[in-house]
C-alpha atoms as a PDB file:
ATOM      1  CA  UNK A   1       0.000   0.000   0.000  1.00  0.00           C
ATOM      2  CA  UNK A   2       1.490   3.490  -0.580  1.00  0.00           C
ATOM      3  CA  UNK A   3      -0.035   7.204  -0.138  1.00  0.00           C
ATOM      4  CA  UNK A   4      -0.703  10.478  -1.725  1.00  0.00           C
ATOM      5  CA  UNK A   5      -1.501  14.220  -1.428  1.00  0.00           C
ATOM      6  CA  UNK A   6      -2.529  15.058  -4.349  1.00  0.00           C
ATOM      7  CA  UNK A   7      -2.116  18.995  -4.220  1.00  0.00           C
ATOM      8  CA  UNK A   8      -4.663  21.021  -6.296  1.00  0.00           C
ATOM      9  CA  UNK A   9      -6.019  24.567  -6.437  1.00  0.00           C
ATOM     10  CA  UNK A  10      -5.587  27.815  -8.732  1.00  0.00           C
ATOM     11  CA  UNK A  11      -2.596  29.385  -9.981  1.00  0.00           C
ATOM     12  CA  UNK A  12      -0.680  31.178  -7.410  1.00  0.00           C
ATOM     13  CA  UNK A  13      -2.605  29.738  -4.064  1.00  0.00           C
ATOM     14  CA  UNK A  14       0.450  28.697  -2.674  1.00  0.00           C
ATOM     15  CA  UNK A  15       0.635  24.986  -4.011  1.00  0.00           C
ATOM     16  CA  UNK A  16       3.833  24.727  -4.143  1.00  0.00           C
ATOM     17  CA  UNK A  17       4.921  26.883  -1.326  1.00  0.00           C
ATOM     18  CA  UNK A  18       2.929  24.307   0.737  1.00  0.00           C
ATOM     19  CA  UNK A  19       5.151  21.549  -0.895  1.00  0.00           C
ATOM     20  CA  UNK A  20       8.141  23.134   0.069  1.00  0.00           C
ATOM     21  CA  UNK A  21       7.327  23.399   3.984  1.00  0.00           C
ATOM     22  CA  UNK A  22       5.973  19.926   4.099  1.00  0.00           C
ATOM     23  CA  UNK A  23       8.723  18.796   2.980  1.00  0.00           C
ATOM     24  CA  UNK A  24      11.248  20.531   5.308  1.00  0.00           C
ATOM     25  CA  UNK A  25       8.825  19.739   8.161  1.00  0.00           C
ATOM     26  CA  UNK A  26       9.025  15.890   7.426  1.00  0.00           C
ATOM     27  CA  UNK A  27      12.875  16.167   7.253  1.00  0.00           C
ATOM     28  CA  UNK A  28      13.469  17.914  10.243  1.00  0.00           C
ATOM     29  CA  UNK A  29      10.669  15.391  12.116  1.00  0.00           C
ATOM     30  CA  UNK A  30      12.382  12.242  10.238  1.00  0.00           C
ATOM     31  CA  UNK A  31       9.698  11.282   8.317  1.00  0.00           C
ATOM     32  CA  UNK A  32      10.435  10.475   4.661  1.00  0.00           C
ATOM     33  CA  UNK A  33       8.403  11.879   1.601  1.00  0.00           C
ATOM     34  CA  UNK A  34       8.874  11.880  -1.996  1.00  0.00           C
ATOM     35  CA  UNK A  35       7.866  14.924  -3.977  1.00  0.00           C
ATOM     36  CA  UNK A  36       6.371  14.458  -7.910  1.00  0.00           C
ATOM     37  CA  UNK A  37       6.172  17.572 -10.497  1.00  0.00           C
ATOM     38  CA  UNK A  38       3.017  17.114 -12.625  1.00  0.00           C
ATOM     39  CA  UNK A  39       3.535  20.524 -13.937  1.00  0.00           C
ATOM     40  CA  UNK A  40       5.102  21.058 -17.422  1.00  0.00           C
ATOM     41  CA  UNK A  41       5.222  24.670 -17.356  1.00  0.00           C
ATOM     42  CA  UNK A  42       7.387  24.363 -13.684  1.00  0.00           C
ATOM     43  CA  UNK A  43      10.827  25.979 -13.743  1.00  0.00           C
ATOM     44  CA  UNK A  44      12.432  26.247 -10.281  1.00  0.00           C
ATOM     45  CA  UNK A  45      12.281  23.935  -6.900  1.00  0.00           C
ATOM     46  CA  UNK A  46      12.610  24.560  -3.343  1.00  0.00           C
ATOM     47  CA  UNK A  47      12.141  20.940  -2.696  1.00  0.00           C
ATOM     48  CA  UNK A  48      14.014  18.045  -4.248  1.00  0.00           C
ATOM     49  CA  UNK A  49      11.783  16.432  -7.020  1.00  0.00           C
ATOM     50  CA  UNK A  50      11.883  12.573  -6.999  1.00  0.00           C
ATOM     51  CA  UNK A  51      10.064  12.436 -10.002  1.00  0.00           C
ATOM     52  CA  UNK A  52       9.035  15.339 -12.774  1.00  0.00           C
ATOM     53  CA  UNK A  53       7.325  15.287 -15.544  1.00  0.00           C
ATOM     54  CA  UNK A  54       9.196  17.925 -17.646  1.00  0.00           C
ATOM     55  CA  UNK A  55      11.406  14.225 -18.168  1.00  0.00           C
ATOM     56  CA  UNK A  56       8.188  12.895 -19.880  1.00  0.00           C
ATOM     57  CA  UNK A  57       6.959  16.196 -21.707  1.00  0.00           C
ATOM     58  CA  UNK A  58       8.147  20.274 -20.703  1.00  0.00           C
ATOM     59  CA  UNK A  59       5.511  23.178 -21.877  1.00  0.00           C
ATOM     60  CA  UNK A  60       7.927  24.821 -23.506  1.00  0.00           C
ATOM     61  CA  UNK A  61       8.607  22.403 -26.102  1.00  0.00           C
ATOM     62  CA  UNK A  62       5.518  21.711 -27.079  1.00  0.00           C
ATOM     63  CA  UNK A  63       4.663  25.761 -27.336  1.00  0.00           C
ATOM     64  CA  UNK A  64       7.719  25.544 -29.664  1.00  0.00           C
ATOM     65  CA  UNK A  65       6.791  22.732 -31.996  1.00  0.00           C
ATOM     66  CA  UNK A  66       2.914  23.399 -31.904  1.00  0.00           C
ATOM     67  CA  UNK A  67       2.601  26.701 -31.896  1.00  0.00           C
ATOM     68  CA  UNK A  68       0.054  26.617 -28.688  1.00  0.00           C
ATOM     69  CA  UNK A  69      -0.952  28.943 -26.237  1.00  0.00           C
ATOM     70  CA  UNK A  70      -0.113  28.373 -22.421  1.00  0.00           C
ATOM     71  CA  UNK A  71      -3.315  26.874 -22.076  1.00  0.00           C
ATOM     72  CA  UNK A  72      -3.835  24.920 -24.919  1.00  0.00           C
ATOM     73  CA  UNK A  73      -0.023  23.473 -24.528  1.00  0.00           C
ATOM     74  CA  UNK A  74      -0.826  22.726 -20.402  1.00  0.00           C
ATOM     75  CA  UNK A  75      -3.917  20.557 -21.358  1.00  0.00           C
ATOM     76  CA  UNK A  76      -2.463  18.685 -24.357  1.00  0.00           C
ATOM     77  CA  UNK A  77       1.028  17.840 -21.976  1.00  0.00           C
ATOM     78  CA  UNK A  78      -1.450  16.771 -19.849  1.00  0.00           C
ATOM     79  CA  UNK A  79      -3.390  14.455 -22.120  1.00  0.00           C
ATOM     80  CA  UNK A  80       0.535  12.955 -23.022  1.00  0.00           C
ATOM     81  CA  UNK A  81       1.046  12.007 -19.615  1.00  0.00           C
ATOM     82  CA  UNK A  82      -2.674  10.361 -19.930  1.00  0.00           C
ATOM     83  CA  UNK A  83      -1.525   8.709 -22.753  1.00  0.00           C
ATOM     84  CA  UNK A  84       1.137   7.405 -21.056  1.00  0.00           C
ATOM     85  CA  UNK A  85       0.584   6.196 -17.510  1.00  0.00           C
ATOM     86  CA  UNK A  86       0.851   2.612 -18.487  1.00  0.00           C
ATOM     87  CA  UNK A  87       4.359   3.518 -19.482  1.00  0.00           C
ATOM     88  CA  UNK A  88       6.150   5.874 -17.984  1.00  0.00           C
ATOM     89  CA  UNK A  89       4.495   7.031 -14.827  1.00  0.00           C
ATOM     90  CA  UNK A  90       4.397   2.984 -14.404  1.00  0.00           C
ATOM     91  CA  UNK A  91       8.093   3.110 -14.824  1.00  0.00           C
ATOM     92  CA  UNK A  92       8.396   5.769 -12.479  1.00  0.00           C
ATOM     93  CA  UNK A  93       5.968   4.112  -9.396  1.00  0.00           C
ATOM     94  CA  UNK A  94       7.687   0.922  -9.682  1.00  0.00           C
ATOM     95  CA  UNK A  95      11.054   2.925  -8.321  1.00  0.00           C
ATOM     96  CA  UNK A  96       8.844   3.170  -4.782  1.00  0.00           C
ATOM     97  CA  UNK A  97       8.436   0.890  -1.924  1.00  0.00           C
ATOM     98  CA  UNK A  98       5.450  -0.036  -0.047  1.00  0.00           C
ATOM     99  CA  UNK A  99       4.556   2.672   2.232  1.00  0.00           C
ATOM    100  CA  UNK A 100       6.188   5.176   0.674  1.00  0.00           C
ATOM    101  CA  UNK A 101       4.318   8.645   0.649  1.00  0.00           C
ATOM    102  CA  UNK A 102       4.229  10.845  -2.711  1.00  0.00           C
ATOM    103  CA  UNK A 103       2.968  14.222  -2.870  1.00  0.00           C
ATOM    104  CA  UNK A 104       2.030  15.239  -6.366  1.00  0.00           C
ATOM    105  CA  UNK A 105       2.520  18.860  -6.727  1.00  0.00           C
ATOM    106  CA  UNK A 106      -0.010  19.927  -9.660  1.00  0.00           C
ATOM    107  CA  UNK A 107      -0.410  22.631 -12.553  1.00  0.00           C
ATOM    108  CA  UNK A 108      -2.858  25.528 -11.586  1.00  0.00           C
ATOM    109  CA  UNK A 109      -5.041  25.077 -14.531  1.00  0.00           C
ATOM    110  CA  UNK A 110      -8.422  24.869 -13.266  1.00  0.00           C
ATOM    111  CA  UNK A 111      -9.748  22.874 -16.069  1.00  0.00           C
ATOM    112  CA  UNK A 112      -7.846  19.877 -15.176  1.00  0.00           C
ATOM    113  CA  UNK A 113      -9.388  19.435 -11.593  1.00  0.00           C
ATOM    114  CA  UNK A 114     -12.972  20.603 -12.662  1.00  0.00           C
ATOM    115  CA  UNK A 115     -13.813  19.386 -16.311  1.00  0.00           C
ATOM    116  CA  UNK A 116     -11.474  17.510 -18.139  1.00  0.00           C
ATOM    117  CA  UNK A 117     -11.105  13.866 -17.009  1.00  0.00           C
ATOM    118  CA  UNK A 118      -6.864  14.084 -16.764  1.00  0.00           C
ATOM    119  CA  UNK A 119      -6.661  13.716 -13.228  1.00  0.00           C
ATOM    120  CA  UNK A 120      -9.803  11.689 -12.526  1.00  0.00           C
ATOM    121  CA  UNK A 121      -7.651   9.382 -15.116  1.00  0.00           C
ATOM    122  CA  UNK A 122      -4.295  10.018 -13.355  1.00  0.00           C
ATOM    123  CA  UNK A 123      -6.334   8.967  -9.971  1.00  0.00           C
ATOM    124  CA  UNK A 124      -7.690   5.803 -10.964  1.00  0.00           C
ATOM    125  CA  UNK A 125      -4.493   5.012 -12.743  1.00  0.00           C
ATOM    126  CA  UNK A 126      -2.922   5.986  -8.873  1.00  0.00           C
ATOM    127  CA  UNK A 127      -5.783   3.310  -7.578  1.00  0.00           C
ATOM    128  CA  UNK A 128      -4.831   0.363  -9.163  1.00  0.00           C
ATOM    129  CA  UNK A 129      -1.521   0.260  -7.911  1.00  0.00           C
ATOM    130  CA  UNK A 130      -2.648   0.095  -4.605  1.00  0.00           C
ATOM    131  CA  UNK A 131      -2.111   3.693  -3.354  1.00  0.00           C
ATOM    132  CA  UNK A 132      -4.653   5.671  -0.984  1.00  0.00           C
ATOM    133  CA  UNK A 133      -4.704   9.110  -2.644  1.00  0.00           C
ATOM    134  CA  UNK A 134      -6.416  12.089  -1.081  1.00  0.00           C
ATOM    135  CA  UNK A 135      -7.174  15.419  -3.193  1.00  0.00           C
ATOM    136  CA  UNK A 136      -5.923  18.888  -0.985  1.00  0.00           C
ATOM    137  CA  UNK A 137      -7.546  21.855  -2.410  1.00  0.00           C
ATOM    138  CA  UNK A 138      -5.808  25.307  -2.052  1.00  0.00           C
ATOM    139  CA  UNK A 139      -7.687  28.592  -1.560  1.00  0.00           C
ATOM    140  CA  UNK A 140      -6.229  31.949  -0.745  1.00  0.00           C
ATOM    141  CA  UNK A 141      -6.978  33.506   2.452  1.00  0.00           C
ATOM    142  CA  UNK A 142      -7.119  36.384   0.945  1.00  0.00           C
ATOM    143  CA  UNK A 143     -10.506  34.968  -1.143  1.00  0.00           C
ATOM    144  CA  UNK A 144     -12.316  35.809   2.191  1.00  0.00           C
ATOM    145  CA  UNK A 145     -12.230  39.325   1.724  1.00  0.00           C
ATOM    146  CA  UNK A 146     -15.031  39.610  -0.565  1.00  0.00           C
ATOM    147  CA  UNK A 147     -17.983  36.358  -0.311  1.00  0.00           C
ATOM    148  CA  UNK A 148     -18.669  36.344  -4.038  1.00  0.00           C
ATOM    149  CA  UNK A 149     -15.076  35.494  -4.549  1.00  0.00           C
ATOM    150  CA  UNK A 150     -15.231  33.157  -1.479  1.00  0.00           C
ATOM    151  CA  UNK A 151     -18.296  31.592  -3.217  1.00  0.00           C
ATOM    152  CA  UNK A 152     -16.612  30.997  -6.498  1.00  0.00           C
ATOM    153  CA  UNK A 153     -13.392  29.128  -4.769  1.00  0.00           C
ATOM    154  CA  UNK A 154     -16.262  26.707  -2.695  1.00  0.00           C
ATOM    155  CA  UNK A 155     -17.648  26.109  -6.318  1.00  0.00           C
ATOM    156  CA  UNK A 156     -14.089  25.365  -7.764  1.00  0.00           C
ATOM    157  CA  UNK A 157     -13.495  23.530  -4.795  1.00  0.00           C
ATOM    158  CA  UNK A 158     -17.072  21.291  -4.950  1.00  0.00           C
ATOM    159  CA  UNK A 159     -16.578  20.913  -8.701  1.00  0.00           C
ATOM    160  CA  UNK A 160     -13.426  19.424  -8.061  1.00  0.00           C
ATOM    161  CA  UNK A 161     -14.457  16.972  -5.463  1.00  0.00           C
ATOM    162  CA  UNK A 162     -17.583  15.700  -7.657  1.00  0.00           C
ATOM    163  CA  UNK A 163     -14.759  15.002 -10.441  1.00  0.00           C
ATOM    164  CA  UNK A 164     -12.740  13.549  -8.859  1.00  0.00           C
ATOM    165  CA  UNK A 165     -14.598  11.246  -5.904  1.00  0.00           C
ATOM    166  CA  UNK A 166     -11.074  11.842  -3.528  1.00  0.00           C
ATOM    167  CA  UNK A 167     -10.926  12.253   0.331  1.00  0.00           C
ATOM    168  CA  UNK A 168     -11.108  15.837   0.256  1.00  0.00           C
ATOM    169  CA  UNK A 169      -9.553  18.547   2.639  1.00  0.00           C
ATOM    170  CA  UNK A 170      -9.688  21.940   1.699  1.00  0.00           C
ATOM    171  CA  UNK A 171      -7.244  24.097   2.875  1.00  0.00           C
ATOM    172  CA  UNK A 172      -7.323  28.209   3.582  1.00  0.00           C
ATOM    173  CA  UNK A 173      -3.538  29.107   2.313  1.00  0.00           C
ATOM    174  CA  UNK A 174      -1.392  32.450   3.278  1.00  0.00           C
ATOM    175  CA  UNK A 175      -2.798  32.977   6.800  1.00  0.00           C
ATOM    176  CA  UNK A 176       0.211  35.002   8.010  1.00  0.00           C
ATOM    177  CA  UNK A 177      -1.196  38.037   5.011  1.00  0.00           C
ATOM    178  CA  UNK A 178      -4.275  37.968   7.189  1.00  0.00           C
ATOM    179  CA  UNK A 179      -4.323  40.656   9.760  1.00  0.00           C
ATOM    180  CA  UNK A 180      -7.302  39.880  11.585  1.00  0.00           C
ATOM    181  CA  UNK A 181      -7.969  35.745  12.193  1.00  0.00           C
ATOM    182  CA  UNK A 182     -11.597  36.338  13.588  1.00  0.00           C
ATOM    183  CA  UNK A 183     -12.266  37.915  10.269  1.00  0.00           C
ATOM    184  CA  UNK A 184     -11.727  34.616   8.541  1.00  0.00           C
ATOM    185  CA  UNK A 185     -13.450  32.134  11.120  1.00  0.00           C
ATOM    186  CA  UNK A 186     -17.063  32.530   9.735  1.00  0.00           C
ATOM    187  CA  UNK A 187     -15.819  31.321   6.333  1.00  0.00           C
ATOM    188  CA  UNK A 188     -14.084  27.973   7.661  1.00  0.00           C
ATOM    189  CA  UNK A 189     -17.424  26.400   7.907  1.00  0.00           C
ATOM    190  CA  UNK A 190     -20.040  28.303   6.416  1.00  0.00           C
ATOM    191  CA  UNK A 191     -23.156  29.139   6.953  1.00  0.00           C
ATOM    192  CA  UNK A 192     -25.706  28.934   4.495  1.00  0.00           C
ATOM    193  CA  UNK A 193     -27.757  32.241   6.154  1.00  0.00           C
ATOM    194  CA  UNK A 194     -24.925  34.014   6.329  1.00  0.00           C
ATOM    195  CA  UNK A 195     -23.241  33.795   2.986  1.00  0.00           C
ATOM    196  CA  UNK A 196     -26.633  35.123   1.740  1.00  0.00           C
ATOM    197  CA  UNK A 197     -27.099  37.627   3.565  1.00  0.00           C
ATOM    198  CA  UNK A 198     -23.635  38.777   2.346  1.00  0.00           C
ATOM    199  CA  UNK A 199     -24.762  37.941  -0.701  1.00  0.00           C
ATOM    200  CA  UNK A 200     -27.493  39.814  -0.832  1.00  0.00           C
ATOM    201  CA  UNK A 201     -26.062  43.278   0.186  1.00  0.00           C
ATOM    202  CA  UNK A 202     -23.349  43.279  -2.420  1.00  0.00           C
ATOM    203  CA  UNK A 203     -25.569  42.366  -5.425  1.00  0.00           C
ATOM    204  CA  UNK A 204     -28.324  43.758  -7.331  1.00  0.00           C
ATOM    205  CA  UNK A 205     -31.953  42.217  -6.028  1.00  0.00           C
ATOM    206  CA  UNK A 206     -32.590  40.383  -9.104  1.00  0.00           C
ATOM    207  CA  UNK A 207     -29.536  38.022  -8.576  1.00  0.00           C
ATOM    208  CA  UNK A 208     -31.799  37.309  -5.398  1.00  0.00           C
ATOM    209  CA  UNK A 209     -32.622  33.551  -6.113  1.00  0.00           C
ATOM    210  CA  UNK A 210     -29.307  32.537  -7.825  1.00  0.00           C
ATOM    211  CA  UNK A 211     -28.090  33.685  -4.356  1.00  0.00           C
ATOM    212  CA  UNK A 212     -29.806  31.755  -2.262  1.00  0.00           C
ATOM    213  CA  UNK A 213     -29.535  28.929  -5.021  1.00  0.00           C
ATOM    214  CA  UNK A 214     -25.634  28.957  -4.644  1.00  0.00           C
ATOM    215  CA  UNK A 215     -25.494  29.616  -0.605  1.00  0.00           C
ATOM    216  CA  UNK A 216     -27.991  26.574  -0.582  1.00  0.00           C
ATOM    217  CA  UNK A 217     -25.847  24.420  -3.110  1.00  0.00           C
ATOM    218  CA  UNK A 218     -22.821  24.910  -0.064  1.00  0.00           C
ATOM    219  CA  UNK A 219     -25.060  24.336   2.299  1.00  0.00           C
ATOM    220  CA  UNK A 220     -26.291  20.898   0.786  1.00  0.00           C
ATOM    221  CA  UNK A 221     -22.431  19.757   0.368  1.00  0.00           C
ATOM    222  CA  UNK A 222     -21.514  20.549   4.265  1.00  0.00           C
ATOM    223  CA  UNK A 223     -18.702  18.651   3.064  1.00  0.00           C
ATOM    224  CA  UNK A 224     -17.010  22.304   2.008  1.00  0.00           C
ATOM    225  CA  UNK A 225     -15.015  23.731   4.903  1.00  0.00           C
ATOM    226  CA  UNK A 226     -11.574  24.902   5.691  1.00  0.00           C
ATOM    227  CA  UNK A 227      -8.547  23.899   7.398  1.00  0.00           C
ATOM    228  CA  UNK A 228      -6.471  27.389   7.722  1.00  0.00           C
ATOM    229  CA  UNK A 229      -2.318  26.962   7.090  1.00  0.00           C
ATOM    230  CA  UNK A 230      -0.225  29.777   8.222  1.00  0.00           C
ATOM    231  CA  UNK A 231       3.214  27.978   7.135  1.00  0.00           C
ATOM    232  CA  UNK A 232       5.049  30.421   9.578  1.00  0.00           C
ATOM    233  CA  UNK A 233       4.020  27.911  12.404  1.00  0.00           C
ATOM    234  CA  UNK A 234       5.676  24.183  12.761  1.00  0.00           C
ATOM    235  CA  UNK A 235       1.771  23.231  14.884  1.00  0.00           C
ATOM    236  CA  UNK A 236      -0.098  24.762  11.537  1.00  0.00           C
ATOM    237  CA  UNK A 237       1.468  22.543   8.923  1.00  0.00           C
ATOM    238  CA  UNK A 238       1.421  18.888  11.468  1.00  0.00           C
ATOM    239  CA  UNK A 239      -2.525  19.602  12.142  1.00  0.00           C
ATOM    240  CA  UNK A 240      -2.800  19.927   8.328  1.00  0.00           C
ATOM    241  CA  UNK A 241      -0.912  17.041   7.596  1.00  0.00           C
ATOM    242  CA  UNK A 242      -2.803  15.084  10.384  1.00  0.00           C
ATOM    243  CA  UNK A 243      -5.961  15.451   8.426  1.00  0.00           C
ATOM    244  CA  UNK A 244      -4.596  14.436   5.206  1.00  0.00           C
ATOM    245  CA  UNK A 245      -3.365  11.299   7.167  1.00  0.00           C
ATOM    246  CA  UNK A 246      -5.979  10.313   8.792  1.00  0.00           C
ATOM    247  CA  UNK A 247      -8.038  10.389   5.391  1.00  0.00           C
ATOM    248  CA  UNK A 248      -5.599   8.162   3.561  1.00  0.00           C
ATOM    249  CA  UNK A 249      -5.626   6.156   6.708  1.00  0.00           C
ATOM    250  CA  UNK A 250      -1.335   6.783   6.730  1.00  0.00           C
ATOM    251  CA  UNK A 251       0.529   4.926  10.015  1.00  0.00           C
ATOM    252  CA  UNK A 252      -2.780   2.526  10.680  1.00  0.00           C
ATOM    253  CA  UNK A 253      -1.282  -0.472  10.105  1.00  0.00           C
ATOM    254  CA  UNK A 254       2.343   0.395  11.244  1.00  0.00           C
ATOM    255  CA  UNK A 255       3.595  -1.999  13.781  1.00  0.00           C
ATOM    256  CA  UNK A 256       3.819  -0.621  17.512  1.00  0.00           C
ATOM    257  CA  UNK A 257       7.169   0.594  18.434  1.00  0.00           C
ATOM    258  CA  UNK A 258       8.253  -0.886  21.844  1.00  0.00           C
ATOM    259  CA  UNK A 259      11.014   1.209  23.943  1.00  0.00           C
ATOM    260  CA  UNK A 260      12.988  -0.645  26.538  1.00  0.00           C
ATOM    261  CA  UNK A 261      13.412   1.734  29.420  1.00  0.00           C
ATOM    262  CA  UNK A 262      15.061   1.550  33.097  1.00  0.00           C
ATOM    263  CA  UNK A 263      12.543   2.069  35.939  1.00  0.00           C
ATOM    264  CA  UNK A 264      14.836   3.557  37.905  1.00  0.00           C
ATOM    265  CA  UNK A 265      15.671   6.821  35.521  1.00  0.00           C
END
């Protein structure tokens, strides 16, 4: 059995930030992780990469000999690596032991988590050779300061759990840019009343029953909430990672370690 974070949310939430201090915080705890790139437009590291895609296909390249767009380049690299999980990604997993953790740092493109089938694919692919993956969304704290934008990341968010049918924490990045933490509290598990009511002041009355349509939608999935990360804090990043482990069920079936130890001291 091995285990995954599979780390997801939009460009510039602080994805890969959050893969940098998790892995310095397992390092200087002793626990060992390996860290994947899935994305092909990625340049620079802060964390050692154990396996990267740019080996399989780089954005770049295919920009150069396709003539795409950003976009258009991201999605068809990512349809390559589709192709080619029974090959090389196969090549790549069979370099891991049982046990072993992987954190899959992913592109920002939000199409890939929310409409195209890519990583559903990449998931099930994950799956059948035996690893417990769990999907950790990334929102901006900073998302908060206005609810329409806080409604929009929930939808992102509840899009991307329906696609891809993960354990799913959602997590509330950047918390040291937030001056005031009681400001954020009523957003890490929302109320249906009160998003509405937010709502409702900030747009035009004839919006009135998409509204309550959309504060009733988060409502229905209480499944939406948020863990907040403020990476400045060692106790932040282990409750986070506590969650994510107790969802992949991580440790359960580690054998009890036994300490011999002298009454007498």
């Amino acid at each position: 059995m091995g285990y995954a974070q599979l780390v997801i949310g939009p460009a510039g939430s602080g994805k890969s930030t959050y893969c940098s201090s998790l892995y310095q915080h397992c390092e200087t705890v002793g626990r060992t992780i390996h860290m994947v790139n899935l994305d092909p437009a990625a340049e620079h590291f802060s964390y050692p990469v154990s396996t990267d895609i740019r080996e399989l296909i780089s954005l770049d390249d295919v920009m150069e000999e396709l003539g795409m767009g950003p976009n258009g380049g991201l999605i068809y690299s990512m349809e390559h690596l589709e192709d080619n999980l029974d090959d090389w990604l196969d090549e790549q997993l069979d370099g891991y032991l049982d046990d072993d953790y992987l954190v899959f740092d992913c592109p920002g493109q939000i199409e890939l988590f929310t409409h195209v089938p890519v990583l559903r694919n990449f998931v099930e692919h994950l799956k059948r050779k035996n690893f417990n993956v769990c999907a950790v969304y990334f929102l901006d704290s900073q998302f908060v300061s206005d609810v329409t934008k806080y409604i929009s990341g929930c939808m992102a968010s509840l899009s991307a759990m329906i696609q891809l049918e993960l354990p799913h924490i959602n997590i509330l990045s950047k918390m040291d840019l937030v001056s005031n933490k009681k400001d954020v509290e009523e957003y890490l598990n929302p109320e249906a009343q009160v998003l509405l009511s937010q709502l409702n002041r900030q747009m035009a009355p004839k919006f009135g029953k998409l509204n309550k349509s959309l504060a009733e939608l988060v409502d229905d999935y209480s499944m939406v909430n948020f863990i907040p990360l403020d990476l400045r804090k060692e106790s932040s990043i282990q409750y986070v990672l506590s969650h994510i482990d107790n969802c992949i069920q991580y440790g359960e079936d580690a054998d009890v370690k036994v300490r011999d130890f002298d009454p007498e001291d």
